[in-house]
Protein backbone atom coordinates (compact mmCIF):
# COMPACT_ATOMS: atom_id res chain seq x y z
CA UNK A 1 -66.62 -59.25 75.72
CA UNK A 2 -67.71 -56.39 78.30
CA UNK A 3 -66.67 -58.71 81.58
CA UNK A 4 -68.72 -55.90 83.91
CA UNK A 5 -72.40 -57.68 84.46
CA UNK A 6 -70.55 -60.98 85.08
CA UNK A 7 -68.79 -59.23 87.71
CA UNK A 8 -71.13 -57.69 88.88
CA UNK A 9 -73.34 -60.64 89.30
CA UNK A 10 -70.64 -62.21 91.10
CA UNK A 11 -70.51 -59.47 92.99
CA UNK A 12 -73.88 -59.45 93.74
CA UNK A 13 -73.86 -63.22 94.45
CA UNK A 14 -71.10 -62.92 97.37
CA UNK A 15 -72.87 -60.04 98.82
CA UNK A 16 -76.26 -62.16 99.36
CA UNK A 17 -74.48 -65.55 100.38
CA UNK A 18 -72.35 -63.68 102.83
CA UNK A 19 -75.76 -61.90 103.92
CA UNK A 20 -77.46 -65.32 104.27
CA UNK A 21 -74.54 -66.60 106.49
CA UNK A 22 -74.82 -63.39 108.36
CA UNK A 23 -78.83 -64.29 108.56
CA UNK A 24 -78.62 -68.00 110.08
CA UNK A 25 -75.82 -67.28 112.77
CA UNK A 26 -76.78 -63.45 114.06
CA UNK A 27 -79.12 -63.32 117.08
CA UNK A 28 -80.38 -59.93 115.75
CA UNK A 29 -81.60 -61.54 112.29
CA UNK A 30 -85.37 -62.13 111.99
CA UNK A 31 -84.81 -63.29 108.14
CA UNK A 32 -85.32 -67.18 109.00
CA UNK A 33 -88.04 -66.48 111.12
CA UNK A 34 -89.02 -64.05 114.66
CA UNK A 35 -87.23 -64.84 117.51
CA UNK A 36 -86.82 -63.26 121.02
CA UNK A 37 -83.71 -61.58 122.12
CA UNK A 38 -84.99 -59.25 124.47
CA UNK A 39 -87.27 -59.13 127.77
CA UNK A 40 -89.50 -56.09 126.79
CA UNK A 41 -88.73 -54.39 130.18
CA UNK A 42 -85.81 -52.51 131.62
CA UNK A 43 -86.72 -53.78 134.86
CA UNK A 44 -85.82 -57.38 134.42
CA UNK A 45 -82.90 -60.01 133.06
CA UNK A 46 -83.52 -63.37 131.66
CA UNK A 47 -80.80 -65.57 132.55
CA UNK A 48 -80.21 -68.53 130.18
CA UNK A 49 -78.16 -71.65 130.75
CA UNK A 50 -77.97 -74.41 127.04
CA UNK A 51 -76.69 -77.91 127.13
CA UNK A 52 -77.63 -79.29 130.92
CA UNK A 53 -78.72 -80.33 132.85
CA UNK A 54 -75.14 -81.20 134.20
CA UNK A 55 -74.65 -82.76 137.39
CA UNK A 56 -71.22 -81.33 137.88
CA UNK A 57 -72.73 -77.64 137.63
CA UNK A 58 -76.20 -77.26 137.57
CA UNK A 59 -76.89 -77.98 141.76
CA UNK A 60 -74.43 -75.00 142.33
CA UNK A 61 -75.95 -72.90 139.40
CA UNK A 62 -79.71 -73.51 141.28
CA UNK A 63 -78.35 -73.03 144.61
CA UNK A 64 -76.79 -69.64 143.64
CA UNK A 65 -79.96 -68.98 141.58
CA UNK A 66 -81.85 -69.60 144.96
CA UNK A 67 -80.21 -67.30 146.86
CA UNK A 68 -80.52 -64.41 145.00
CA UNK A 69 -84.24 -65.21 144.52
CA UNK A 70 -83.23 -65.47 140.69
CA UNK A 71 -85.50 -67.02 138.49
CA UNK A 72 -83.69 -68.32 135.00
CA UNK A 73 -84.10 -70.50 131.91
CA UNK A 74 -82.65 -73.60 131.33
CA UNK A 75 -82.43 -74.65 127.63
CA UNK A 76 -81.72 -78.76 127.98
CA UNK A 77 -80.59 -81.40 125.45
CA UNK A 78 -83.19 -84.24 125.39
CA UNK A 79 -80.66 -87.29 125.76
CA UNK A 80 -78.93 -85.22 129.10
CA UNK A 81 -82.82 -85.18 130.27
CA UNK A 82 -83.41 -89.16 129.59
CA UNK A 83 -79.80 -89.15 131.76
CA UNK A 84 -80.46 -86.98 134.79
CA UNK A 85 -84.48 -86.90 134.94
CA UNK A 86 -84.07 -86.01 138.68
CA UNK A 87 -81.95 -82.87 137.89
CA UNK A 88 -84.42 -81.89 135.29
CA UNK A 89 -87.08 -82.11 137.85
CA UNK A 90 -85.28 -80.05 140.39
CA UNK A 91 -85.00 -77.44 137.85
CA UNK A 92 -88.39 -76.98 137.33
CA UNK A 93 -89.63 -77.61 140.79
CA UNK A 94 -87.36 -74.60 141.86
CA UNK A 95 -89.34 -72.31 139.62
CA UNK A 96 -86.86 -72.10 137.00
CA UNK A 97 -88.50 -72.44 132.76
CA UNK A 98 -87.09 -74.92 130.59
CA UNK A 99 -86.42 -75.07 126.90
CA UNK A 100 -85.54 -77.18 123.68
CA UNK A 101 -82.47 -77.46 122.79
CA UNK A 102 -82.65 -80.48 120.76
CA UNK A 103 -82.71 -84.04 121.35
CA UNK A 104 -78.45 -84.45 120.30
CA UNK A 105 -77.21 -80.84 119.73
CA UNK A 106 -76.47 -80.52 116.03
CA UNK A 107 -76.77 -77.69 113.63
CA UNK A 108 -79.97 -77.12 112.29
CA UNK A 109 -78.28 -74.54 109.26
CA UNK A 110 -78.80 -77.57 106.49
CA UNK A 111 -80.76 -80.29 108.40
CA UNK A 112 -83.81 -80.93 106.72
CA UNK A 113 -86.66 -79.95 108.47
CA UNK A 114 -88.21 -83.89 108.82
CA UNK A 115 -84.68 -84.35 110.91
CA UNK A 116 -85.44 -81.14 112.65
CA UNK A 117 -89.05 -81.88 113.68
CA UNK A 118 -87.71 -85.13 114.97
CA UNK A 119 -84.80 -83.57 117.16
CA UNK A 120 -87.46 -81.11 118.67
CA UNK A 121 -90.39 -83.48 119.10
CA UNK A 122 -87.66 -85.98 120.75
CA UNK A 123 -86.53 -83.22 123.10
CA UNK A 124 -90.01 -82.45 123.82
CA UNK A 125 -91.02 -86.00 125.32
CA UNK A 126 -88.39 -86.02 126.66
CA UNK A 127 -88.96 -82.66 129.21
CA UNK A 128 -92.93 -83.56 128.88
CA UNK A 129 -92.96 -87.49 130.35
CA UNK A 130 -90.37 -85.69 132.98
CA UNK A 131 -92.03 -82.65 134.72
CA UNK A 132 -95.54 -83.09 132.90
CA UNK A 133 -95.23 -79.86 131.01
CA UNK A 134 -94.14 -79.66 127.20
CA UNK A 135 -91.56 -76.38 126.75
CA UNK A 136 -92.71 -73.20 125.06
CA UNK A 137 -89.39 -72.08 124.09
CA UNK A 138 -86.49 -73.56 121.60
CA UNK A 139 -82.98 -72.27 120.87
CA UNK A 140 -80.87 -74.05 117.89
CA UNK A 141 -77.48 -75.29 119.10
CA UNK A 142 -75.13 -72.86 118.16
CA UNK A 143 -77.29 -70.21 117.21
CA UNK A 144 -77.83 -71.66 114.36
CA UNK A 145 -80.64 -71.08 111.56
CA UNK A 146 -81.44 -71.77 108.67
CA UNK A 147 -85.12 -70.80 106.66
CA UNK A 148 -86.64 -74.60 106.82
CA UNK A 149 -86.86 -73.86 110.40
CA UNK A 150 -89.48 -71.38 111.03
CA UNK A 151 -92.23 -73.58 109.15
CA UNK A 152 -91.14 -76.45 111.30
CA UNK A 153 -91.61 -74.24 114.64
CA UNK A 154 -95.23 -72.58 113.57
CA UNK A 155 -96.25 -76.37 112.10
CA UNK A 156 -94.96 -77.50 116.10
CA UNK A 157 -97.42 -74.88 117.49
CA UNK A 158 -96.57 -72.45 120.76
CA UNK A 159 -92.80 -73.00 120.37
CA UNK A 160 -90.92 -69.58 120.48
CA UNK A 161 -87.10 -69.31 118.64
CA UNK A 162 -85.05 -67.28 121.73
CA UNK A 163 -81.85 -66.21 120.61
CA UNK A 164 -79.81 -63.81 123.23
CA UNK A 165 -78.60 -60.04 123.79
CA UNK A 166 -75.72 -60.97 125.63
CA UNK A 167 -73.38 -63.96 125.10
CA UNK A 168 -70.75 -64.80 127.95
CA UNK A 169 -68.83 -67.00 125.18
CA UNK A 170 -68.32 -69.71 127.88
CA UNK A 171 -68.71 -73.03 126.57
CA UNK A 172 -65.32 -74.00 126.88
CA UNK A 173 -62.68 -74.39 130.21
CA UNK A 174 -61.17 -71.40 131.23
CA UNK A 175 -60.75 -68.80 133.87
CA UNK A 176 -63.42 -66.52 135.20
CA UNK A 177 -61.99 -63.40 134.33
CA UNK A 178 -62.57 -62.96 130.97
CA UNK A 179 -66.32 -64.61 131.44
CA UNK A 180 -66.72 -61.74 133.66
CA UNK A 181 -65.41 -59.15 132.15
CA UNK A 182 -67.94 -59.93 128.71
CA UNK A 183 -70.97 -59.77 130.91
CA UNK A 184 -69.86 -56.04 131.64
CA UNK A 185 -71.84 -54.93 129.57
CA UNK A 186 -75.29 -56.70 130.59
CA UNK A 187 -78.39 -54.35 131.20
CA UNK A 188 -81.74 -54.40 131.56
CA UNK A 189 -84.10 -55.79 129.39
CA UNK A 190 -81.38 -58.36 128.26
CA UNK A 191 -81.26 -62.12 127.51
CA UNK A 192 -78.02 -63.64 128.69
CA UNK A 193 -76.55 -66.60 127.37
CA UNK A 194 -74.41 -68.71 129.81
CA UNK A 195 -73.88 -72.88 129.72
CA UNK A 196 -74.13 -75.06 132.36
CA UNK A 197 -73.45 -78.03 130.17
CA UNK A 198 -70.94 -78.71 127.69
CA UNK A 199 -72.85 -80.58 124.85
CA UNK A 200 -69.49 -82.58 123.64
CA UNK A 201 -69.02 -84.11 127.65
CA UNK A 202 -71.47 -85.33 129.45
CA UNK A 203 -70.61 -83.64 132.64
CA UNK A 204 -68.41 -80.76 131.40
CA UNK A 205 -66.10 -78.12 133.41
CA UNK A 206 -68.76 -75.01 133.95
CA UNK A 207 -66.96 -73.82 137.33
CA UNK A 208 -66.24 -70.11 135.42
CA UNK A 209 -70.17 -69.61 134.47
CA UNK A 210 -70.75 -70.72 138.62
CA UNK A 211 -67.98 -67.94 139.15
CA UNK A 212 -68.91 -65.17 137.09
CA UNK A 213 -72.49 -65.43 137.98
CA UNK A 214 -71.86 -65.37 141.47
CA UNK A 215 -70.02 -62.03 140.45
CA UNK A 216 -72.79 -60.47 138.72
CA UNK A 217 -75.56 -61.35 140.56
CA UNK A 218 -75.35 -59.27 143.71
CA UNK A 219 -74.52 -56.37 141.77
CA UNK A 220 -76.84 -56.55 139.21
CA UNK A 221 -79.58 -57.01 142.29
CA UNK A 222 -78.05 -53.97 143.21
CA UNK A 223 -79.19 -52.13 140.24
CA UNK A 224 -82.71 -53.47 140.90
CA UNK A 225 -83.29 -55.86 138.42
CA UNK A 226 -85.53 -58.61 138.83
CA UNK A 227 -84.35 -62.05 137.28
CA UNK A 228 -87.32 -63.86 135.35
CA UNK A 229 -87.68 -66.82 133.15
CA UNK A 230 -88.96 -67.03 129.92
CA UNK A 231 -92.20 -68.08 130.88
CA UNK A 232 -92.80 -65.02 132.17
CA UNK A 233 -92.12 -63.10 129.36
CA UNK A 234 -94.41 -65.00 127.49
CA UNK A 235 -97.10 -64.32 130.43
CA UNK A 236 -96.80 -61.25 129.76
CA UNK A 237 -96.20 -60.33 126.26
């Protein structure tokens, strides 16, 4: 027995499943569906916080925001909206966009897509009965994809997937430092990802995002950028 083709086919089998796994976790990847990564325009950064709002961190985050005349995008969980519905309203009222990001946080990868219209559509009354205005924007928790979820976002309507060009890799304790020194490389035209909540606590340690923006944003002011949120993107794509 020539044991080439079944090699081959094994081959060939590894190479697609590790493409696939490469497909529903990289922000690049429009296999699963289009997303947004990208502003369109040199010009301007779109600042993204997931998994608030956060009591402990997101006042500070909108104060620094404020100062800097920084306008960002706030990606919330719908059961840390039901919690702080005043924060969520101060986030909005302060001119800042906010997003899906699921009603509990899991990974969408092998949910099926019933269980993800129902985390979305939860998340969604949940932003809409508390600043009046439903989101326009999702990103999956964790990045993650898989292809049931494109048919549930076109079924939902205006919903955009936004992954991220930059990712700060902050969603756990730790000095400012190295959260610094990954944002290094932040330009314009870039989405950055940063967290202002920590999805596993309900109000979890954020002080190195506060840090590292307050780093970056002078300087990247200095460079000329304007900060938008994604609402304006949209506006004007």
């Amino acid at each position: 027995m020539n044991p080439a083709p079944a090699v081959e086919a094994a081959c060939g089998a590894c190479g697609t499943g590790a493409f696939l796994s490469w497909a529903s976790v990289a922000p690049a990847s429009q296999l699963f569906g289009p997303t947004v990564r990208r502003t369109g325009d040199r010009s301007t950064m779109a600042i993204t916080f997931d998994d608030g709002p956060n009591p402990a961190v997101t006042p500070a985050l909108l104060d620094l925001l404020e100062k800097y005349h920084a306008r960002a995008t706030f990606f919330l969980i719908g059961r840390n909206v039901r919690r702080f519905p005043g924060l969520t309203r101060e986030i909005a009222a302060r001119g800042h966009a906010i997003g899906n990001h699921t009603e509990t946080h899991p990974s969408l990868t092998f949910m099926r897509p019933r269980r993800i219209a129902d985390e979305l559509a939860r998340c969604d009354e949940a932003i809409e009965s508390t600043i009046g205005k439903r989101p326009r924007w999702m990103r999956p928790p964790f990045g993650f994809r898989g292809p049931q979820l494109n048919g549930v976002v076109r079924q939902r309507g205006p919903l955009g997937v936004v992954m991220w060009s930059v990712l700060a890799w902050d969603w756990k304790p730790q000095p400012a430092a190295p959260v610094i020194r990954r944002l290094r490389r932040a330009r314009g035209g870039d989405i950055i990802l940063l967290h202002d909540g920590d999805h596993r606590v309900l109000e979890g340690d954020r002080k190195h995002s506060v840090d590292a923006l307050a780093h970056w944003l002078p300087r990247w002011a200095d460079r000329g950028l304007r900060f938008i949120n994604l609402d304006e993107v949209r506006a004007a794509a």
